[in-house]
Protein backbone atom coordinates (compact mmCIF):
# COMPACT_ATOMS: atom_id res chain seq x y z
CA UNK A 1 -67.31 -60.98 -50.39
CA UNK A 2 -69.20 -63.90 -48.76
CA UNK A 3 -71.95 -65.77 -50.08
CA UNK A 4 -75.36 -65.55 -48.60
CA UNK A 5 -77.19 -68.29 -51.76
CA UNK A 6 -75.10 -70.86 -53.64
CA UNK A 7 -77.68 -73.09 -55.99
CA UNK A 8 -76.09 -75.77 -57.72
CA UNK A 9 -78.31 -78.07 -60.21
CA UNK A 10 -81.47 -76.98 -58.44
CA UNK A 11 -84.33 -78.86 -59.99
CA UNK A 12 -87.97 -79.22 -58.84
CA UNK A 13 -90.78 -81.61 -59.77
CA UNK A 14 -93.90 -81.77 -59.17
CA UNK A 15 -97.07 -84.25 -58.79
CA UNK A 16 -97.09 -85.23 -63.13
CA UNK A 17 -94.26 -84.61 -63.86
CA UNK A 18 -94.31 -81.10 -63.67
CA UNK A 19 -91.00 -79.66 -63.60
CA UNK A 20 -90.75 -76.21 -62.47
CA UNK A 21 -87.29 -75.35 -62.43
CA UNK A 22 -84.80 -77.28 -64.32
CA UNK A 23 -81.03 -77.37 -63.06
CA UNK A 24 -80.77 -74.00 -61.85
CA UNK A 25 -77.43 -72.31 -60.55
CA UNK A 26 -77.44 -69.38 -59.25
CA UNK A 27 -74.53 -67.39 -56.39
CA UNK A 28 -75.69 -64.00 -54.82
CA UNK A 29 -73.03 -62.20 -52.92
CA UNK A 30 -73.16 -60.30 -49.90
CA UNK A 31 -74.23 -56.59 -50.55
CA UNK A 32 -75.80 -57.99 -54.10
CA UNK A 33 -79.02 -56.19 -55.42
CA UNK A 34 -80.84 -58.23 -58.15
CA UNK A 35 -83.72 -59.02 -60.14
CA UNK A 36 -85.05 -62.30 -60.44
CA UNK A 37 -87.55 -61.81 -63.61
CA UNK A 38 -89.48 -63.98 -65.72
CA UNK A 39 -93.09 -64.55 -66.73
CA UNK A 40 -96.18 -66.07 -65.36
CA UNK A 41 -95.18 -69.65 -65.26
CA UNK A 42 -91.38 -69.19 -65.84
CA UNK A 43 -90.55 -71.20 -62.11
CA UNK A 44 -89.48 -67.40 -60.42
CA UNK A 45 -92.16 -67.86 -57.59
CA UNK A 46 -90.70 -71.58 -57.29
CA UNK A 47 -87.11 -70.40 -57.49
CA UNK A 48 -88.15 -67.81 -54.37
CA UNK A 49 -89.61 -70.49 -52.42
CA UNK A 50 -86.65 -72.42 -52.52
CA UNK A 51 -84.21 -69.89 -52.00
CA UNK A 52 -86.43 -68.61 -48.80
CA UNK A 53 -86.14 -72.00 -47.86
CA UNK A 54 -90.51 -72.71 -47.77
CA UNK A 55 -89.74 -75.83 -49.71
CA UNK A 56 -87.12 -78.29 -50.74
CA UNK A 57 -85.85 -79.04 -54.07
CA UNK A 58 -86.51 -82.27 -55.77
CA UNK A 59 -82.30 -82.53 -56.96
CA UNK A 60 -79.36 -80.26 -56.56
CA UNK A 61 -77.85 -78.42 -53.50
CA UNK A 62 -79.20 -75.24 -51.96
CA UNK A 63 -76.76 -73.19 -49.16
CA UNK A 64 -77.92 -70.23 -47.26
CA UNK A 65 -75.67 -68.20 -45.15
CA UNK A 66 -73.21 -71.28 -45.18
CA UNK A 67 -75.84 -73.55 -44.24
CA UNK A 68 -76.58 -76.61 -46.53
CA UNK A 69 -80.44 -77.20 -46.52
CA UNK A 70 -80.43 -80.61 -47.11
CA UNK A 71 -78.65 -80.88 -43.95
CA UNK A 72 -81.37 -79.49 -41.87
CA UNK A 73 -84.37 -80.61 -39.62
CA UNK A 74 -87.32 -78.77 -40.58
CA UNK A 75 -86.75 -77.48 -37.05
CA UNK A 76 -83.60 -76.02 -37.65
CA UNK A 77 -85.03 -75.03 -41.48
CA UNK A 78 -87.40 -72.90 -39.44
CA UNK A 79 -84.43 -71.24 -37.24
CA UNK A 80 -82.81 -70.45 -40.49
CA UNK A 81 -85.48 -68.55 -41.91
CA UNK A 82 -86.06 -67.01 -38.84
CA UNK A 83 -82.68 -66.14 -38.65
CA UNK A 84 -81.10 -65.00 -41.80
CA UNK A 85 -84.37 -64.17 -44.37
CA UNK A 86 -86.73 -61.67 -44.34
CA UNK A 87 -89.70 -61.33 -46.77
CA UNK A 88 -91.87 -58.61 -48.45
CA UNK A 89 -94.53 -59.87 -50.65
CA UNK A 90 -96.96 -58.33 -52.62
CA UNK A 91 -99.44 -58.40 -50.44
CA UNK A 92 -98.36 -57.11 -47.41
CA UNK A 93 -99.44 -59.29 -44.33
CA UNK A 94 -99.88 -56.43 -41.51
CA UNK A 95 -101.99 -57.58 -38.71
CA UNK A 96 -105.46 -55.33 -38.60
CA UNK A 97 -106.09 -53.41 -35.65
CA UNK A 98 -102.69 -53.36 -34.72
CA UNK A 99 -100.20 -50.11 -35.18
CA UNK A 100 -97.62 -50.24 -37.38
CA UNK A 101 -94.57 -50.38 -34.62
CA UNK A 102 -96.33 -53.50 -33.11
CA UNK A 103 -96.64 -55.05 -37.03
CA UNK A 104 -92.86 -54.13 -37.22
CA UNK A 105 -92.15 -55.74 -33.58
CA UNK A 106 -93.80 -58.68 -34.30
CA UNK A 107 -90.68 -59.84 -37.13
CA UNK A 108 -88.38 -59.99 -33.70
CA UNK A 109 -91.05 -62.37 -32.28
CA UNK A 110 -88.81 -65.35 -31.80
CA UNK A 111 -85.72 -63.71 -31.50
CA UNK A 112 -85.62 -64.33 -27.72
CA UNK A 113 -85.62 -60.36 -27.28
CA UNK A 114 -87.75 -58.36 -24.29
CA UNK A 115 -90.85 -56.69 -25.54
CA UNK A 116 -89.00 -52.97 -24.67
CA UNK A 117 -86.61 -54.23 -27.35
CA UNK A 118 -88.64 -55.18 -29.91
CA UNK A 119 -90.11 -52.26 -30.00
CA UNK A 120 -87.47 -49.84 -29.39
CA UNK A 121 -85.57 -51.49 -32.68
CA UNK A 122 -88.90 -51.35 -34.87
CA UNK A 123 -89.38 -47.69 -34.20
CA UNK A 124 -85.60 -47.50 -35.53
CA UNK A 125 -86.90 -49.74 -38.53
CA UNK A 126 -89.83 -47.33 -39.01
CA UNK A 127 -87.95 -44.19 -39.11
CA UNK A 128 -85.17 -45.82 -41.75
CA UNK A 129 -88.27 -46.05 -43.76
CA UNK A 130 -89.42 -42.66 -43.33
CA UNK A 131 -92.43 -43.92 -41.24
CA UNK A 132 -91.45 -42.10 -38.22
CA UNK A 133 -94.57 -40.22 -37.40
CA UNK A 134 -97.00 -42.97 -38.65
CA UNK A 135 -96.19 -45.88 -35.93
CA UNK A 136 -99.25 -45.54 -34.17
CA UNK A 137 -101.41 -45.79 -37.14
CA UNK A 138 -102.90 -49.07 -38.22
CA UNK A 139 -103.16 -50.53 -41.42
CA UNK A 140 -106.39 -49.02 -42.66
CA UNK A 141 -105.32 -45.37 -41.79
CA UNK A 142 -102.37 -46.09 -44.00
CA UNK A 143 -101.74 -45.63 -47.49
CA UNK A 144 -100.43 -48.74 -50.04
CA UNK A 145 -96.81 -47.18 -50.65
CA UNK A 146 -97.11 -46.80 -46.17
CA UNK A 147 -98.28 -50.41 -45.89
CA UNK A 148 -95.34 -51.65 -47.71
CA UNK A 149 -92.95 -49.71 -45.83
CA UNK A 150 -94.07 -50.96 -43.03
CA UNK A 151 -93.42 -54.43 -44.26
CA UNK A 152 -90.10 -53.48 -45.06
CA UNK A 153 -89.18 -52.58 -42.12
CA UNK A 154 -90.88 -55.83 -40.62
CA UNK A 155 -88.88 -57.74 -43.34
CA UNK A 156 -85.15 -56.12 -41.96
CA UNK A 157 -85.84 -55.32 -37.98
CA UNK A 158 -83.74 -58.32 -37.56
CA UNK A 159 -81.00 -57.36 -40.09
CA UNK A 160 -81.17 -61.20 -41.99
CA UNK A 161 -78.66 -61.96 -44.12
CA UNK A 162 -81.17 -61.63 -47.59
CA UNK A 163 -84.37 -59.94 -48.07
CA UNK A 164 -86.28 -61.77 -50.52
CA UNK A 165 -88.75 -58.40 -52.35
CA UNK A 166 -91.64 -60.81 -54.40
CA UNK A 167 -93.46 -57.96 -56.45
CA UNK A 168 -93.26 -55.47 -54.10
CA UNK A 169 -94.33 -52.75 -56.17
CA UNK A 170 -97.60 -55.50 -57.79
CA UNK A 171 -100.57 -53.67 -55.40
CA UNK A 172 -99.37 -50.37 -55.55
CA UNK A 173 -99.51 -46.93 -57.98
CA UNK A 174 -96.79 -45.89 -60.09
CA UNK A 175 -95.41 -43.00 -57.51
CA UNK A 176 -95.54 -45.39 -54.62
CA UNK A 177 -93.98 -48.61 -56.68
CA UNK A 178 -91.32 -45.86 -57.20
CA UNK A 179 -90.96 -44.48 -53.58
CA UNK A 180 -90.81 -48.47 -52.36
CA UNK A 181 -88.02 -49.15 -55.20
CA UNK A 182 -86.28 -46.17 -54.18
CA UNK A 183 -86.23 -47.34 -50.63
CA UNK A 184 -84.60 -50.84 -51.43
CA UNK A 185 -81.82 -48.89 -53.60
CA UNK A 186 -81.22 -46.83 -50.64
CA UNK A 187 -81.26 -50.32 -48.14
CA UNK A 188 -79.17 -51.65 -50.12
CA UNK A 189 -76.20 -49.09 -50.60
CA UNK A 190 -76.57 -49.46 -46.66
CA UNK A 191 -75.05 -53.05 -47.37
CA UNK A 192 -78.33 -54.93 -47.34
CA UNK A 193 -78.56 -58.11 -49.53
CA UNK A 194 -82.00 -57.85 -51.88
CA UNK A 195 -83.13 -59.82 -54.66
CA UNK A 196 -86.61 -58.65 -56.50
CA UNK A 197 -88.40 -60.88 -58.02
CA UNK A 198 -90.68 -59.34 -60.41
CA UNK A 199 -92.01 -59.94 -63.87
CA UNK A 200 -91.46 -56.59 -64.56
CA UNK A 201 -88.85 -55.76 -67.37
CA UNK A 202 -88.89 -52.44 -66.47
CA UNK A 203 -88.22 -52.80 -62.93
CA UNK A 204 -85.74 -55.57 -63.36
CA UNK A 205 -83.52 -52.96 -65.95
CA UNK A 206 -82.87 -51.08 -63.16
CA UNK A 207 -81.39 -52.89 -60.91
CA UNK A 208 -77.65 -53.96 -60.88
CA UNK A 209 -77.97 -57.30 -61.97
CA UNK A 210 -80.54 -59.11 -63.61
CA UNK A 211 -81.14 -63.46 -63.40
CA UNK A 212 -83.88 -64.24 -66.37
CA UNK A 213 -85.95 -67.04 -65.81
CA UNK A 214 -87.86 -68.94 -68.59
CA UNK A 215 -89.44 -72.88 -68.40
CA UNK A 216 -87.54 -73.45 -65.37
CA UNK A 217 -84.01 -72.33 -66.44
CA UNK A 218 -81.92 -69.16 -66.50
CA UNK A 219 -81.46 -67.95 -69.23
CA UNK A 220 -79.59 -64.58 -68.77
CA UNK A 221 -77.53 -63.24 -66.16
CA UNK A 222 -75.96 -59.92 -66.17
CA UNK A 223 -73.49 -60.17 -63.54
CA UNK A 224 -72.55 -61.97 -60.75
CA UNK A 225 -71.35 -62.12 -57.04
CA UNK A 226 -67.98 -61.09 -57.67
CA UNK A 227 -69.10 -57.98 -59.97
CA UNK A 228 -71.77 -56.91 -57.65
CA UNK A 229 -71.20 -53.89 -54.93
CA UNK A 230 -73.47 -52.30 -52.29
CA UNK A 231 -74.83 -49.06 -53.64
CA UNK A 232 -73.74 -49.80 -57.02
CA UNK A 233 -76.35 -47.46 -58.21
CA UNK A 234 -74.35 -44.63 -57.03
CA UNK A 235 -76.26 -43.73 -53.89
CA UNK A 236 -74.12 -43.02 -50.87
CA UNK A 237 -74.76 -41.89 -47.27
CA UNK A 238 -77.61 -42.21 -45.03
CA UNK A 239 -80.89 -43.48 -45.93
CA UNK A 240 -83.64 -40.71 -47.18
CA UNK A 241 -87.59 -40.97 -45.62
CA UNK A 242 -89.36 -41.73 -48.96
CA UNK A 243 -92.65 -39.99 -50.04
CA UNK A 244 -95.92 -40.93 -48.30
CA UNK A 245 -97.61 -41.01 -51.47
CA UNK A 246 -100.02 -44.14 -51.92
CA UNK A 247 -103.26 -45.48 -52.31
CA UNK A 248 -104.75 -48.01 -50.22
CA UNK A 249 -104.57 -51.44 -50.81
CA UNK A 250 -106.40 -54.19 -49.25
CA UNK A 251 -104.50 -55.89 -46.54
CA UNK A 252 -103.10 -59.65 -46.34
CA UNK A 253 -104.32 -62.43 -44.45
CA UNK A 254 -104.50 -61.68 -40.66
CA UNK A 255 -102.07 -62.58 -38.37
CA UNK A 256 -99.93 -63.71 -41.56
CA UNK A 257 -96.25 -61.86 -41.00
CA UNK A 258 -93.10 -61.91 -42.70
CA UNK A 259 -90.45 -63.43 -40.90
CA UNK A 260 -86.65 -61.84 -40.13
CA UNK A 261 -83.63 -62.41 -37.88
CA UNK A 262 -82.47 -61.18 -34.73
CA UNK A 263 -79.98 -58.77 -34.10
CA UNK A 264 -77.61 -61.28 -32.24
CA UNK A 265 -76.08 -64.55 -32.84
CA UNK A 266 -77.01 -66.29 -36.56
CA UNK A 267 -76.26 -69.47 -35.71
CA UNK A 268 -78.87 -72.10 -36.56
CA UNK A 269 -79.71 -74.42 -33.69
């Protein structure tokens, strides 16, 4: 099994003295699915930004996909992120006005791909999501649960190496928080690499593995790269359309997308 995030000693500080995580360590296989859950203030939403490379730590060494990030340009930082991450946030970022296959498309942006391309692999996105019949419709004729599919399926056109899931159920209703949970069970017995970070309990207990965070440091961990398996939930084959249950949920900031890989060459240049 290969390792897509090796954290050694990660510490960061901020203006004050304000240290918001502490000499972290933390290894997440290939195929992993895990929870990364503490509360308000515990340094998970600082341990995310690091690991999605948005910012740098203060101490310690942070590799993703085999790439150290102290080594890195912000330049080649950016290819990177491009590259091998893909994000789903809480809000979920879909361009107004726009249909959902172009929201989808628009992840492959700088991949280098023709526009026929794009689009042709975010319709496959949308239907692995169970979004098939909904990829002209734009984000106000959707529901919250569809919204966040559609974000999904931004978040893993590109197939990156980790999806990084930051409350992805936090806007939505209990039936569509279970629909989108459901879904990233199913992408990940496909082999897809997720962590969740949540500071729900609930939601954490039923994932595979669960990091707890707490003033900067973990302080549980219930397994580990080498214990971890795709689908270790016991879901096999294909992936299942979800439910189009939902209710709607105000949209994020226009023009504001996630940002995923291509489907060729990860190299970061």
């Amino acid at each position: 099994m290969s390792t897509v995030v090796r954290l050694c000693g990660v510490t960061k500080e901020y203006p004050g003295g304000v240290r918001a995580l502490d000499g972290v360590d933390l290894t997440v296989g290939e195929g992993e699915l895990l929870g990364i859950v503490g509360p308000s203030g515990s340094g998970k939403s600082t341990l995310l930004h690091i690991v999605g490379t948005l910012d740098r730590p203060s101490a310690g060494t942070v590799e993703i996909a085999g790439h150290d990030v102290a080594s890195l340009t912000d330049r080649r930082l950016s290819a990177l992120r491009a590259r091998h991450i893909g994000f789903v946030f809480q809000a979920f970022h879909l361009v107004p006005g726009v249909g959902a296959l172009d929201n989808v498309a628009e992840g492959l942006l700088y991949s280098g791909l023709p526009r026929a391309r794009r689009r042709a692999l975010a319709a496959d996105a949308l239907a692995r999501v169970g979004l098939a019949d909904r990829m002209k419709h734009r984000p106000h004729e959707l529901s919250g649960g569809q919204k966040q599919r559609v974000a999904i399926a931004r978040a893993v056109v590109g197939e990156p190496d980790l999806l990084l899931a930051d409350e992805p159920t936090g806007a939505l209703d209990s039936a569509s928080g279970e629909a989108v949970m459901e879904l990233l069970h199913d992408l990940n017995a496909q082999g897809a690499t997720i962590a969740v970070i949540t500071h729900d309990t609930e939601i954490a207990g039923r994932l595979p593995r669960q990091v707890r965070i707490r003033d900067g440091r973990v302080t549980a961990d219930t397994g580990g790269a080498a214990a971890a398996a795709p689908g270790s939930r016991g879901t096999t084959g294909g992936l299942s359309p979800v439910g189009t249950t939902g209710t709607t949920s105000t949209t994020g900031s226009p023009g504001t997308t996630g940002t995923t890989g291509p489907v060729f060459g990860k190299a970061v240049s």
